[in-house]
N, C-alpha and C. Protein backbone atom coordinates (compact mmCIF):
# COMPACT_ATOMS: atom_id res chain seq x y z
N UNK A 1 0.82 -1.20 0.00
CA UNK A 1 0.00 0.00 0.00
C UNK A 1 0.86 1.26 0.00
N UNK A 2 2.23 1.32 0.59
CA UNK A 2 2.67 2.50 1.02
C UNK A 2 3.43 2.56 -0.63
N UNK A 3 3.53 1.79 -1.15
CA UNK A 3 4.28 1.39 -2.47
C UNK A 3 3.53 2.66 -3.56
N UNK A 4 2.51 1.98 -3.62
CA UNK A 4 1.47 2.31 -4.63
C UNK A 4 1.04 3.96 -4.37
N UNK A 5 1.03 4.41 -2.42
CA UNK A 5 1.09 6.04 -2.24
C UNK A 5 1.82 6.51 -2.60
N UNK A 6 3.65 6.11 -2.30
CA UNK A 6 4.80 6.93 -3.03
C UNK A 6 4.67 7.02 -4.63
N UNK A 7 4.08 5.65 -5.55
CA UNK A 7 3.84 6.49 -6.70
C UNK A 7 2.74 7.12 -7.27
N UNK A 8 1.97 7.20 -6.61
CA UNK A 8 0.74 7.87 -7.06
C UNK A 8 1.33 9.23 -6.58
N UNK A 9 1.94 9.67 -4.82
CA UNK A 9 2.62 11.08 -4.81
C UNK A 9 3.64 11.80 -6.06
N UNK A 10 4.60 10.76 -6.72
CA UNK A 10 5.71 11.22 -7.12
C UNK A 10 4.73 11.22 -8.67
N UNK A 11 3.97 10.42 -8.86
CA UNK A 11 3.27 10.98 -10.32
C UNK A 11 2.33 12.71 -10.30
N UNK A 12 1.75 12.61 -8.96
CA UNK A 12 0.94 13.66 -8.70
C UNK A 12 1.88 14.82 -8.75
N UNK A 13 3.24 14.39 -8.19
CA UNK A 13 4.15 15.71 -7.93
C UNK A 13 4.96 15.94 -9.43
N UNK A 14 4.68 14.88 -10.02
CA UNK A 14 5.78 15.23 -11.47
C UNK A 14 4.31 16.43 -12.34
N UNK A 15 3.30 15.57 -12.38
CA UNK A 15 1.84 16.21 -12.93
C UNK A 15 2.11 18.00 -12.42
N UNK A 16 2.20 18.41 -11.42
CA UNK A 16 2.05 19.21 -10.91
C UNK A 16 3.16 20.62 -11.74
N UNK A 17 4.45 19.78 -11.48
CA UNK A 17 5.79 20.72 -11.77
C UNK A 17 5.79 20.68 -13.62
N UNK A 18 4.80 19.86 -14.32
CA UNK A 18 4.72 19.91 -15.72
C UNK A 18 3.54 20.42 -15.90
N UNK A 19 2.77 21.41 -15.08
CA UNK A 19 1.49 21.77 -15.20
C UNK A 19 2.70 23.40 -14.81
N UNK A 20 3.84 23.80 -14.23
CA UNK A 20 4.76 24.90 -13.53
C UNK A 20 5.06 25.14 -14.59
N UNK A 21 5.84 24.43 -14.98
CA UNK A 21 6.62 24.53 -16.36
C UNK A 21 5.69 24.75 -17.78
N UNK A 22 4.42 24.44 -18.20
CA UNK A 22 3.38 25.22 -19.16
C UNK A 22 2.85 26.49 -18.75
N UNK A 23 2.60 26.72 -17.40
CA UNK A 23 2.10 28.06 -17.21
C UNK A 23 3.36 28.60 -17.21
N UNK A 24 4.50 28.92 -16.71
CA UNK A 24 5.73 29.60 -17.17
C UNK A 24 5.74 29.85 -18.49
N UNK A 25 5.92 28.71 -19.21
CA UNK A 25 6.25 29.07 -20.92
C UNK A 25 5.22 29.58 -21.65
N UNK A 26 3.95 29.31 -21.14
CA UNK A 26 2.47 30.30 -21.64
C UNK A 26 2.50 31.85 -21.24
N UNK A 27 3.27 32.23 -20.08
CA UNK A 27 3.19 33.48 -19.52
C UNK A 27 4.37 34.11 -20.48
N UNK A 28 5.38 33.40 -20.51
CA UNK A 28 6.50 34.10 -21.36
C UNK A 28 5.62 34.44 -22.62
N UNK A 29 5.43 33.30 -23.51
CA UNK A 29 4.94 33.71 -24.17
C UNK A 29 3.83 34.40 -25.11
N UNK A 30 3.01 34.78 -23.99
CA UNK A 30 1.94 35.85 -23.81
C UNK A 30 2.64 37.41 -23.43
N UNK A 31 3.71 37.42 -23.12
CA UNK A 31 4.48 38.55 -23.02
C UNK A 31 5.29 38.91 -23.91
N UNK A 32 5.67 38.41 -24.35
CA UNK A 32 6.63 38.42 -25.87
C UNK A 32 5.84 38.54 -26.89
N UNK A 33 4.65 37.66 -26.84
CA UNK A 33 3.74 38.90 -28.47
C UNK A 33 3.14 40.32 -27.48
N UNK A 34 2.92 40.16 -26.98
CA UNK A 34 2.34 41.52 -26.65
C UNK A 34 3.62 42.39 -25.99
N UNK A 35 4.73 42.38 -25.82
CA UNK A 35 5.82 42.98 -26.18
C UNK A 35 6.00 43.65 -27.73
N UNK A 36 6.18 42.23 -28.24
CA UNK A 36 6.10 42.81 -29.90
C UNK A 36 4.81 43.71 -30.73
N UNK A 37 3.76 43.58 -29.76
CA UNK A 37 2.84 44.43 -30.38
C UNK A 37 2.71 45.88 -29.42
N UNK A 38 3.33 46.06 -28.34
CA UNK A 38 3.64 47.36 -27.72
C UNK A 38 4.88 47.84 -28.82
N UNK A 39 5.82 47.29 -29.06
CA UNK A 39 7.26 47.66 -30.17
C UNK A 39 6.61 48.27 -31.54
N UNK A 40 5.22 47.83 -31.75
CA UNK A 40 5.27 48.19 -32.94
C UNK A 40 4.27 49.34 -32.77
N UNK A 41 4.37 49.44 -31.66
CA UNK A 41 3.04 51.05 -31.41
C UNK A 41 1.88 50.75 -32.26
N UNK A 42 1.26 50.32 -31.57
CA UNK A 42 -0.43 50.05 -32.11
C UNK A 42 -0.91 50.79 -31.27
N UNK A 43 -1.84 51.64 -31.43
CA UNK A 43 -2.83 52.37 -30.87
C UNK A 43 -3.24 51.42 -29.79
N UNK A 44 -3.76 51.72 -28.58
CA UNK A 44 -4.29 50.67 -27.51
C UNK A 44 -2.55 49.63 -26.92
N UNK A 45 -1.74 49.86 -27.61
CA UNK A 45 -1.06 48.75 -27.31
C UNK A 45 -0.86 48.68 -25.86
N UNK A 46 -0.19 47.86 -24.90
CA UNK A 46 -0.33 47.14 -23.85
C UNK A 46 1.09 48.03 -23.69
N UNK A 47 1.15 48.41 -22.06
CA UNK A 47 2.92 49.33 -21.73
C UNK A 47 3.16 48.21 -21.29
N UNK A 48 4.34 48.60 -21.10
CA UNK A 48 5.21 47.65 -20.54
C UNK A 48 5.34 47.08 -19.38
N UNK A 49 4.43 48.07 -18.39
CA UNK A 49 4.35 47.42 -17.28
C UNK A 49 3.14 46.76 -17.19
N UNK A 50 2.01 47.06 -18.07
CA UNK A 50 0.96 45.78 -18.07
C UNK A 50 1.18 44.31 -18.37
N UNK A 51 2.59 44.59 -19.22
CA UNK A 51 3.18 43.48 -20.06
C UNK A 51 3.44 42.69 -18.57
N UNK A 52 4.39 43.50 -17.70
CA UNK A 52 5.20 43.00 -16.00
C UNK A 52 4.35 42.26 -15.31
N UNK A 53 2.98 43.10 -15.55
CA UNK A 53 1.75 42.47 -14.66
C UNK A 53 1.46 41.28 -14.95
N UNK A 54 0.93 40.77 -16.15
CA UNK A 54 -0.12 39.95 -16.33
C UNK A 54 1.28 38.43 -16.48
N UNK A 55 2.78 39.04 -16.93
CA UNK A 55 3.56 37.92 -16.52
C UNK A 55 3.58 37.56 -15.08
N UNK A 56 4.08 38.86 -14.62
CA UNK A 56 3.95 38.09 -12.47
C UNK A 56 3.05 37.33 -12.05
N UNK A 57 1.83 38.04 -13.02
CA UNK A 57 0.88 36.71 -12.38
C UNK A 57 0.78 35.51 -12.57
N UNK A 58 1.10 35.21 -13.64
CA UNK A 58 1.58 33.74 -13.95
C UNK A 58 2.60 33.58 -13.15
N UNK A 59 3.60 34.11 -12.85
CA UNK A 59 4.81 33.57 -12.09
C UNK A 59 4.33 32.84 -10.82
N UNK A 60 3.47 33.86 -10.41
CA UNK A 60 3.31 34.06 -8.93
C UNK A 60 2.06 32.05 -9.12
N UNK A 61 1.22 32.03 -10.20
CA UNK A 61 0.38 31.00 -10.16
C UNK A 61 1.28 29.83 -10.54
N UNK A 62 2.16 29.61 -11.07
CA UNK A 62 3.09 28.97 -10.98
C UNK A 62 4.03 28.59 -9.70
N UNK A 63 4.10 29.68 -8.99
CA UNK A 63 5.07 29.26 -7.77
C UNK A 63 4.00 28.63 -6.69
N UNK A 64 2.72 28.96 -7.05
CA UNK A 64 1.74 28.21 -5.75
C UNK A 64 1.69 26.52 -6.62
N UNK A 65 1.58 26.05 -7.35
CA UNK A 65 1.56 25.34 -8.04
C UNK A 65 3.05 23.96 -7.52
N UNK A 66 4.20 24.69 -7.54
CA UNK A 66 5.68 24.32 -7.29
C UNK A 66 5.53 24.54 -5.70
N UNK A 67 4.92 24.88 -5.33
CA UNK A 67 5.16 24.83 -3.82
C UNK A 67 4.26 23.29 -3.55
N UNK A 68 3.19 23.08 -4.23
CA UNK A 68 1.67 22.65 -4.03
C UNK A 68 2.96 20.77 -4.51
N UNK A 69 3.77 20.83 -5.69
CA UNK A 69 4.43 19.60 -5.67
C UNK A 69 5.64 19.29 -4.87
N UNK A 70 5.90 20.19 -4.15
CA UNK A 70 6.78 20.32 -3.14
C UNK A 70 6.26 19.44 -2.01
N UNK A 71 5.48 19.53 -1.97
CA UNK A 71 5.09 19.49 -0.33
C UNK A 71 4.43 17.78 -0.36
N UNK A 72 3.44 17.59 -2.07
CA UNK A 72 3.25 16.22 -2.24
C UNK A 72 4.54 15.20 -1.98
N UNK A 73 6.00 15.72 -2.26
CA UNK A 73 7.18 14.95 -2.73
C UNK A 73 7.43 14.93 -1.56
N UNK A 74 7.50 15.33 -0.36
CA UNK A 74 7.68 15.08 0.93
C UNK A 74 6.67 14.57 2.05
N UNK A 75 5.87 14.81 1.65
CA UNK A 75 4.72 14.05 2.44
C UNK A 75 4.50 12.55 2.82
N UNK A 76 5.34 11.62 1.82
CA UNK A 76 5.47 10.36 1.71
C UNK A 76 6.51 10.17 2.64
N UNK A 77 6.81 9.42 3.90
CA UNK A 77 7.68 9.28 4.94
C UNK A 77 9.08 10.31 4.71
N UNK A 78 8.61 11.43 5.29
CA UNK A 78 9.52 12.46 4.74
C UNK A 78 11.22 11.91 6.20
N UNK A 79 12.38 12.54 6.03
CA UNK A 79 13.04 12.50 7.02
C UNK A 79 13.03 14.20 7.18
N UNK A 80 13.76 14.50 8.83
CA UNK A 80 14.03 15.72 8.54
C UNK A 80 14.75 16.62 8.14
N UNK A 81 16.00 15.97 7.25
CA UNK A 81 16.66 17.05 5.90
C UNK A 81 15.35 16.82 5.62
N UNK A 82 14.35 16.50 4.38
CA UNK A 82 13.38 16.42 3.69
C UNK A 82 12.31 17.68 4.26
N UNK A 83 12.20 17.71 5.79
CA UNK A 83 11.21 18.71 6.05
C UNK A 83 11.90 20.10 6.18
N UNK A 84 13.03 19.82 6.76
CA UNK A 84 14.26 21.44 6.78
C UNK A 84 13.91 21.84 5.10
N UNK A 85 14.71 21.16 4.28
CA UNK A 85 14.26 21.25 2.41
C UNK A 85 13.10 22.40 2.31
N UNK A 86 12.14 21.78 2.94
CA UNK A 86 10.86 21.82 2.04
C UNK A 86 10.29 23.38 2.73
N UNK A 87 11.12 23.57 4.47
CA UNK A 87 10.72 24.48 5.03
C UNK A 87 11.04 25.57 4.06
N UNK A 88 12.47 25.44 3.69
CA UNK A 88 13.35 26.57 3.13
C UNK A 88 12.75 26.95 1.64
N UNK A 89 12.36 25.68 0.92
CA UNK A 89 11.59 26.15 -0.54
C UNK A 89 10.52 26.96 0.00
N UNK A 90 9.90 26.12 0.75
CA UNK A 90 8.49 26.95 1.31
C UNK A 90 8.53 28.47 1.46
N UNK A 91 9.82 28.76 2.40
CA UNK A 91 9.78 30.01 3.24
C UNK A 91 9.85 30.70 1.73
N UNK A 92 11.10 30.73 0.72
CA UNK A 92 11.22 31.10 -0.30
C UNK A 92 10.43 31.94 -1.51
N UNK A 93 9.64 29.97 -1.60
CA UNK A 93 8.52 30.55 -3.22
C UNK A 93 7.21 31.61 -2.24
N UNK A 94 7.23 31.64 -1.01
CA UNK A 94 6.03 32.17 -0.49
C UNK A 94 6.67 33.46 -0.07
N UNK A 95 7.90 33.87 -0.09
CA UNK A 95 8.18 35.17 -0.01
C UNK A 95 8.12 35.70 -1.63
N UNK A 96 8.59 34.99 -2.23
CA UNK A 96 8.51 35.25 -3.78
C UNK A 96 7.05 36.10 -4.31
N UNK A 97 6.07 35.21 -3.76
CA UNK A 97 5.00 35.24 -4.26
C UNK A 97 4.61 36.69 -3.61
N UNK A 98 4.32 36.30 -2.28
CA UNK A 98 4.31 37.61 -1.39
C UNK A 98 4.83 38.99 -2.33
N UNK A 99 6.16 39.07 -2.30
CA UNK A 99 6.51 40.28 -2.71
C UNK A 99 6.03 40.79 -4.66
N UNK A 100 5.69 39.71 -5.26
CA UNK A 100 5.25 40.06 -6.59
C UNK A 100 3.89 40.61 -6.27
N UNK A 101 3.02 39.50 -5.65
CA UNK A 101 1.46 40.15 -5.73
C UNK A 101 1.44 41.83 -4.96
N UNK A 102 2.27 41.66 -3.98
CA UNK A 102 2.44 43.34 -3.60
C UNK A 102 2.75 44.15 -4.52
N UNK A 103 3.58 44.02 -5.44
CA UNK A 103 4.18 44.71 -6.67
C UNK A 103 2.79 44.91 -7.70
N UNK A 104 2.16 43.39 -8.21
CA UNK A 104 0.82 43.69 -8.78
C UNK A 104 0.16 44.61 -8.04
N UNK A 105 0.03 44.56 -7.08
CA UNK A 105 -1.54 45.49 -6.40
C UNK A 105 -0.91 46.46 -6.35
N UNK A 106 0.18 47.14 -6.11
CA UNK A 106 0.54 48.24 -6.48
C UNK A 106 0.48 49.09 -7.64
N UNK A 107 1.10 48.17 -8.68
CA UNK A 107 1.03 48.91 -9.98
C UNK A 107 -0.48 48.66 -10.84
N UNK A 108 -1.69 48.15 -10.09
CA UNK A 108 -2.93 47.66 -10.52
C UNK A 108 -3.15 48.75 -11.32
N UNK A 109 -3.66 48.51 -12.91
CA UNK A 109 -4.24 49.80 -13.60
C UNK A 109 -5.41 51.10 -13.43
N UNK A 110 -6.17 50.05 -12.13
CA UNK A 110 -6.96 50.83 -11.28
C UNK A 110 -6.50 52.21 -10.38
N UNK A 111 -5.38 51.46 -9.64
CA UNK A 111 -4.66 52.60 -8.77
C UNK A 111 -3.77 53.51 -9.48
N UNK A 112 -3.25 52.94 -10.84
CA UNK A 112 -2.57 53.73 -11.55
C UNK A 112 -3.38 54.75 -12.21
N UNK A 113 -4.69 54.66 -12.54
CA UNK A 113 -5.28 55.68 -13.07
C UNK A 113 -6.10 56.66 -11.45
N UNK A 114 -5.84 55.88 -10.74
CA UNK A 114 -6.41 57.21 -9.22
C UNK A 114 -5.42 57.74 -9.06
N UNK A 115 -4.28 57.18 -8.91
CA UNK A 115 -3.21 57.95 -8.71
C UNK A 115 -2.89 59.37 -9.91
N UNK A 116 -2.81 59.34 -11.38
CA UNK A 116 -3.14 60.34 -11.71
C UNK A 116 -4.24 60.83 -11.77
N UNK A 117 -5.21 60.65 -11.17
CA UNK A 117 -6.01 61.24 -11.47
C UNK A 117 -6.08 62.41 -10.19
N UNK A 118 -6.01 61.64 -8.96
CA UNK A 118 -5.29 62.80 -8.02
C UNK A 118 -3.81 63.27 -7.87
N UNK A 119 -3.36 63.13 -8.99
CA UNK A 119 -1.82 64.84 -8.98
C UNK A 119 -2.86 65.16 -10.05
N UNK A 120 -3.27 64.89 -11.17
CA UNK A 120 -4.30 65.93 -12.06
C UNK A 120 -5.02 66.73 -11.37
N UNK A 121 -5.50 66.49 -10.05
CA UNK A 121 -6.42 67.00 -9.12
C UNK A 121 -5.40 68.23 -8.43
N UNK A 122 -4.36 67.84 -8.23
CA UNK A 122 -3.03 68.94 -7.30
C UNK A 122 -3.05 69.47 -8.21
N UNK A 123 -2.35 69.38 -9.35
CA UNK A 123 -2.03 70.24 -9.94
C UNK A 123 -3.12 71.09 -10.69
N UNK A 124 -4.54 71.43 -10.83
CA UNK A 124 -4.97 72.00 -11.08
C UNK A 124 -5.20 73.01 -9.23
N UNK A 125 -4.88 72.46 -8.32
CA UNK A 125 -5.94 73.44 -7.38
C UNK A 125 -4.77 74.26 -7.24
């Protein structure tokens, strides 16, 4: 029985980090045409930091993802190097994540347009 859990974990955890690795290469490359179509100045085109955005977020759904097969790959009679490991990825991709989604909600196109919209507001009074 414990046979058949370690590979059903280590299939679930390979599933997982090849589900990391398509949203990565989908985010790149959702940024790279719409890079190339900000380069070529199209009216409406996407800046560059929308370009930043909508990649972090993939990053960031990717690193919950790599944390999510992390934790399957140790769960199976872990030792404790194995849980020290997993603390340190942990502490890591979850500071990672942490500090991007702060970066998104910061630069959100919402707050970016209140934000000028109040110095438009200073600078007229």
């Amino acid at each position: 029985m414990e046979d058949t859990l370690r590979l059903f974990a280590s299939s679930s955890a390979l599933i997982l980090e090849t589900v990391v690795a398509l949203i990565v290469v989908y985010g790149a490359a959702e940024a790279l045409v719409r890079m190339a179509v900000r380069l070529t100045r199209r009216p409406n085109a996407w800046t560059r930091r929308q370009v930043w955005m909508q990649f972090a977020q993939w990053i960031v759904l990717a690193l919950e993802f790599a944390l999510g097969a992390d934790i399957i790959r140790t769960a199976i009679a872990p030792t404790w190097d194995d849980v020290g490991k997993l603390a340190a990825i942990a502490a890591i991709r979850t500071g990672l994540s942490f500090f991007l989604e702060r970066d998104i909600d910061e630069f959100a196109p919402e707050k970016e347009a209140m934000a000028a919209a109040a110095r438009a507001e200073e600078i007229r009074s």
